[in-house]
N, C-alpha and C. Protein backbone atom coordinates (compact mmCIF):
# COMPACT_ATOMS: atom_id res chain seq x y z
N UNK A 1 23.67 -203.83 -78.23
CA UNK A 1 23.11 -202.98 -77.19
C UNK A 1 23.37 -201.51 -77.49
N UNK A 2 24.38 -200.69 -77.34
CA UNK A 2 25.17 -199.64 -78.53
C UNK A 2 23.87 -199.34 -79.51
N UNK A 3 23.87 -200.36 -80.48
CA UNK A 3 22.99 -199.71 -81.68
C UNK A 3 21.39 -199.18 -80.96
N UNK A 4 20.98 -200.00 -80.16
CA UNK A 4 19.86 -200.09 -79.28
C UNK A 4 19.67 -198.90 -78.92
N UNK A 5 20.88 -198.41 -77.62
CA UNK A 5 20.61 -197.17 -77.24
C UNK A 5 20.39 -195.81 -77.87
N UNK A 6 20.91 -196.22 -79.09
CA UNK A 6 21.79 -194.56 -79.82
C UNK A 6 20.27 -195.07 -80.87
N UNK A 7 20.08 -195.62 -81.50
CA UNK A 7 18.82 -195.33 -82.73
C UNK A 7 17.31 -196.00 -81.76
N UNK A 8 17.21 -196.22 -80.48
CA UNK A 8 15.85 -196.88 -80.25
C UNK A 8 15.05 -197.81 -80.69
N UNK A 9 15.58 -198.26 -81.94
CA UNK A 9 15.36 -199.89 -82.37
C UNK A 9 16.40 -200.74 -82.85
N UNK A 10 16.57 -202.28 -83.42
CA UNK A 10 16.87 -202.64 -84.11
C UNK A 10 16.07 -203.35 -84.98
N UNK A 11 16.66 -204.12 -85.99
CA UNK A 11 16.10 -205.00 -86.73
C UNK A 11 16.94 -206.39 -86.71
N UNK A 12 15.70 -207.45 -86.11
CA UNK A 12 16.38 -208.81 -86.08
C UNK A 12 15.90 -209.82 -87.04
N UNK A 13 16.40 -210.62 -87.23
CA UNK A 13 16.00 -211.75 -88.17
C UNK A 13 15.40 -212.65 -87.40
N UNK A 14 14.39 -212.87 -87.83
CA UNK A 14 13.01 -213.45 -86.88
C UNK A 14 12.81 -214.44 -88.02
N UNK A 15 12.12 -216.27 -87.57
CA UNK A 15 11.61 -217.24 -88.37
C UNK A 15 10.04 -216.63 -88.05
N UNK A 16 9.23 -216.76 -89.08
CA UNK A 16 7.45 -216.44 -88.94
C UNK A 16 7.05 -216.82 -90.18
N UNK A 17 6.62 -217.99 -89.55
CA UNK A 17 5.38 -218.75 -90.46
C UNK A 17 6.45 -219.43 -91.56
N UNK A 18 7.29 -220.12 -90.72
CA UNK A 18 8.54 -221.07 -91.29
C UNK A 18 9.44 -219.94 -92.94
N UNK A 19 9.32 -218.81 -92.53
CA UNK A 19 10.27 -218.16 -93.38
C UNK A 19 11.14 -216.77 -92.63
N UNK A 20 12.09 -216.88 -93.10
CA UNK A 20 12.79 -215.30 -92.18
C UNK A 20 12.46 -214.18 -92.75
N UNK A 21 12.39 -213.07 -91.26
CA UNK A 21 12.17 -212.04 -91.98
C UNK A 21 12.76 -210.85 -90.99
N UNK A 22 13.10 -209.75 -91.52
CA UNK A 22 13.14 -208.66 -90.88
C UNK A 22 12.26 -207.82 -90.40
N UNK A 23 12.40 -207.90 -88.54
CA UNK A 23 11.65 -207.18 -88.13
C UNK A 23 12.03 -206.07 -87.12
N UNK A 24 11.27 -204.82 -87.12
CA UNK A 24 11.84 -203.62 -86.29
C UNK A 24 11.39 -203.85 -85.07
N UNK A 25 12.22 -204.11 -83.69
CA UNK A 25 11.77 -203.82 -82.68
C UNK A 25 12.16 -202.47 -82.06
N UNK A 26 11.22 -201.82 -81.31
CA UNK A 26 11.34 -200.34 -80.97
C UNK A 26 11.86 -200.69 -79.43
N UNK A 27 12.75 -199.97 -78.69
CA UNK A 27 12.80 -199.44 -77.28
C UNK A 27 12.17 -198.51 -76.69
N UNK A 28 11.41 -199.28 -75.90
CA UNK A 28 10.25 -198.31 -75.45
C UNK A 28 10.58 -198.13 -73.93
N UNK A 29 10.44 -197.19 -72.79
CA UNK A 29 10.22 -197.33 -71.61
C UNK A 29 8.51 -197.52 -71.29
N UNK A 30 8.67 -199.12 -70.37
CA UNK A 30 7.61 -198.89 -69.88
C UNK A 30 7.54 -198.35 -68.15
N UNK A 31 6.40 -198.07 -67.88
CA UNK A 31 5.86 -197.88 -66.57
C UNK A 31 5.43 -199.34 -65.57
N UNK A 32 6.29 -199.50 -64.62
CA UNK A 32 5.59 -200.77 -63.65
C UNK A 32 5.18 -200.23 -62.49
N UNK A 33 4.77 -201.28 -61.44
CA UNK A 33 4.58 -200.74 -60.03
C UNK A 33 5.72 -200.42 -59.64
N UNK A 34 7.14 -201.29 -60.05
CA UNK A 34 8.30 -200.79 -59.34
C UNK A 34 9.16 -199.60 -60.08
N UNK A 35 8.53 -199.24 -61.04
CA UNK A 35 9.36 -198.54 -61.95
C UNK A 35 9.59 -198.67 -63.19
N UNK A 36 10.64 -197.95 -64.39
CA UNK A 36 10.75 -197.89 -65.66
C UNK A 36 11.40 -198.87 -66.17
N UNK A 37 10.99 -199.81 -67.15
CA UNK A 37 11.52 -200.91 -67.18
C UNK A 37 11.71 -200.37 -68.77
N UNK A 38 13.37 -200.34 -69.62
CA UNK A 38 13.44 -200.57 -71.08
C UNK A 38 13.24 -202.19 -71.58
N UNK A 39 12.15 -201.87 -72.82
CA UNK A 39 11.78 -202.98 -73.61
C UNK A 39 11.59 -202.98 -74.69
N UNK A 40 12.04 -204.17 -75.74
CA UNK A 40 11.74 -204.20 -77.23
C UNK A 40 10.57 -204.59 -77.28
N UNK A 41 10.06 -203.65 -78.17
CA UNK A 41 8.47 -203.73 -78.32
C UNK A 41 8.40 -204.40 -80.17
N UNK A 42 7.47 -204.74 -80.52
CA UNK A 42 6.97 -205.22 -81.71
C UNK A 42 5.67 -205.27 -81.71
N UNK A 43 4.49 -205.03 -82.64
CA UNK A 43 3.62 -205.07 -82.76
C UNK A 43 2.89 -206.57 -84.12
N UNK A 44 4.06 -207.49 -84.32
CA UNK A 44 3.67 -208.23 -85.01
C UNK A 44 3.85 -209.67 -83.92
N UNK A 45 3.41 -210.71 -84.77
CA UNK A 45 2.79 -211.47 -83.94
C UNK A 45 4.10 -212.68 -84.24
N UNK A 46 4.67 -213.14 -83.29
CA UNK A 46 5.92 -214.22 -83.40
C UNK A 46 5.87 -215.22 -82.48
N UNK A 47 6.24 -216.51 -82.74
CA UNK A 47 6.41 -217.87 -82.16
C UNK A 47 7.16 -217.72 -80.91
N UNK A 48 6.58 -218.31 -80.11
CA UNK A 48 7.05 -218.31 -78.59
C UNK A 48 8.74 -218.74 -78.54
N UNK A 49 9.16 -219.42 -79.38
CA UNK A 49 9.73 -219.80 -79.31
C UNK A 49 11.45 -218.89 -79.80
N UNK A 50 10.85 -217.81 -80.80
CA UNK A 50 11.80 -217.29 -81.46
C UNK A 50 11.80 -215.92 -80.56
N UNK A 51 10.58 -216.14 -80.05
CA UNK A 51 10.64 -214.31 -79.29
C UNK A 51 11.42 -214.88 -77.85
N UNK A 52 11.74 -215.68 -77.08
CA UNK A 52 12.10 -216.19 -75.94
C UNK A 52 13.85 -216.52 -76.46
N UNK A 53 14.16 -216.41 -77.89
CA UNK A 53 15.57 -216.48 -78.23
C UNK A 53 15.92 -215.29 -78.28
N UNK A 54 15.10 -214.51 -78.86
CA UNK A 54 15.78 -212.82 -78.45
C UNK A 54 15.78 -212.16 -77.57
N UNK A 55 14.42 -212.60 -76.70
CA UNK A 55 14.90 -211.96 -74.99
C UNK A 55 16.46 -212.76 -74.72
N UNK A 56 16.67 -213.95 -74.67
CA UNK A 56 17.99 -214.65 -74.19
C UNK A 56 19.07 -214.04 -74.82
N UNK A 57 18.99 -213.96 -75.90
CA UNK A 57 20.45 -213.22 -77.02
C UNK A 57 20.84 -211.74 -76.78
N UNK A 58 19.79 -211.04 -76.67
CA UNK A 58 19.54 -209.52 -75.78
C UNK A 58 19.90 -209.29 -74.93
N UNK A 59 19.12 -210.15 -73.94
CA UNK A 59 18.97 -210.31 -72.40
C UNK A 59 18.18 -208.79 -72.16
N UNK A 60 17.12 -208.94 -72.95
CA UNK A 60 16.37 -207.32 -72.69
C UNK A 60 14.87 -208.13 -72.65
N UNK A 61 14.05 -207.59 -71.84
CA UNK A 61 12.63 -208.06 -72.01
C UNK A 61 12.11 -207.75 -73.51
N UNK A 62 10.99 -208.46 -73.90
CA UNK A 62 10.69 -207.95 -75.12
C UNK A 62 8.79 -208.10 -75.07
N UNK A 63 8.67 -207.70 -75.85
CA UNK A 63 6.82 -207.61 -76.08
C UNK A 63 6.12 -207.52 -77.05
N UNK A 64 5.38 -208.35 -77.34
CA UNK A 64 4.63 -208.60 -78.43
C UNK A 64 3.15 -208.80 -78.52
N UNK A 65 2.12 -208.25 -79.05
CA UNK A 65 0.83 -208.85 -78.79
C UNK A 65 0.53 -209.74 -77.79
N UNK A 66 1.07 -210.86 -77.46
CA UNK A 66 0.54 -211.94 -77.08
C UNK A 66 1.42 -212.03 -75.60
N UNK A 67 1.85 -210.88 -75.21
CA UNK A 67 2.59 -210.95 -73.72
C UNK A 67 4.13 -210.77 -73.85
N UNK A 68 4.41 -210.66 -72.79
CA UNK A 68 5.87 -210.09 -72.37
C UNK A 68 7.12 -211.02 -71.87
N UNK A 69 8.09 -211.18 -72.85
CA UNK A 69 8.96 -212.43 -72.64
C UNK A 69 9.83 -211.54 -71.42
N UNK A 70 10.52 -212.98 -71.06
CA UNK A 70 11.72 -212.10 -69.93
C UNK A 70 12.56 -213.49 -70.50
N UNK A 71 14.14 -212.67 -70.05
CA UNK A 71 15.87 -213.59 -70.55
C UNK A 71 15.24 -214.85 -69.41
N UNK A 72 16.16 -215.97 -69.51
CA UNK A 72 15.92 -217.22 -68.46
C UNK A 72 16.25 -216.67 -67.42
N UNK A 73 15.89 -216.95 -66.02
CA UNK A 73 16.22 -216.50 -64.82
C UNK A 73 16.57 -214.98 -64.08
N UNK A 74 15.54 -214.14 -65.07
CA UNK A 74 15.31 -212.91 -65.15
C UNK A 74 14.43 -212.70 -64.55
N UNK A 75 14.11 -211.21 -63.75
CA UNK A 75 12.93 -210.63 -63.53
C UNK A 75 13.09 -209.64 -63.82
N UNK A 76 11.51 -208.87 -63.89
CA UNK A 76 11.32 -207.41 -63.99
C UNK A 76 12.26 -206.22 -63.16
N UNK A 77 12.09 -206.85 -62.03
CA UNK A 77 13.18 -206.01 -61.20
C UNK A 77 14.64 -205.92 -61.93
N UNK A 78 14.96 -206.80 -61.99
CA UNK A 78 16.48 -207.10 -62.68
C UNK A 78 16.46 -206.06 -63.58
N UNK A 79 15.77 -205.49 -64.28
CA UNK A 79 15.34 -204.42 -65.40
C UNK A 79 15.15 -203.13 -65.18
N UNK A 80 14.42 -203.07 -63.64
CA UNK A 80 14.72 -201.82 -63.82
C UNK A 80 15.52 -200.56 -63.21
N UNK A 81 14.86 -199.33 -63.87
CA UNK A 81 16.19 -198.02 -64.32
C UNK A 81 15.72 -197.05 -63.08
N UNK A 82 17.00 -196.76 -63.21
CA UNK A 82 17.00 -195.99 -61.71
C UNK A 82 16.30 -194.37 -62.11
């Protein structure tokens, strides 16, 4: 979280297309109805399954092409910044 705040991305080891790889996710603020929500953004395309392990391991929303994961028993609210 530390590295997160201070450089605005990291790089995680992501499975895609049954091989690992390094990928940059950026911290972005977004805009909601309730307010500024921080999120790892990515613009490449990843398995539901591996992007729903890094919202959980994070516990940060994350976003990818194909929609916006949230940690288990999370909401948007829970997220956001005052």
């Amino acid at each position: 979280m530390e590295k997160i705040e201070k450089d605005s991305q990291i790089s995680i080891r992501v499975k895609r297309s049954g091989m690992y790889q390094k990928i940059i996710f950026k911290a972005v603020d977004e805009t909601s109805a309730g307010g500024t929500v921080r999120v790892l953004k990515s613009d490449r395309q990843i398995d539901m399954a591996e992007v729903e392990r890094i919202a959980e391991e994070l516990q940060m929303p994350v976003r990818i092409p194909s929609g916006l994961f949230m940690p288990k028993g999370k909401m948007m609210k829970d997220f956001m910044q005052d």
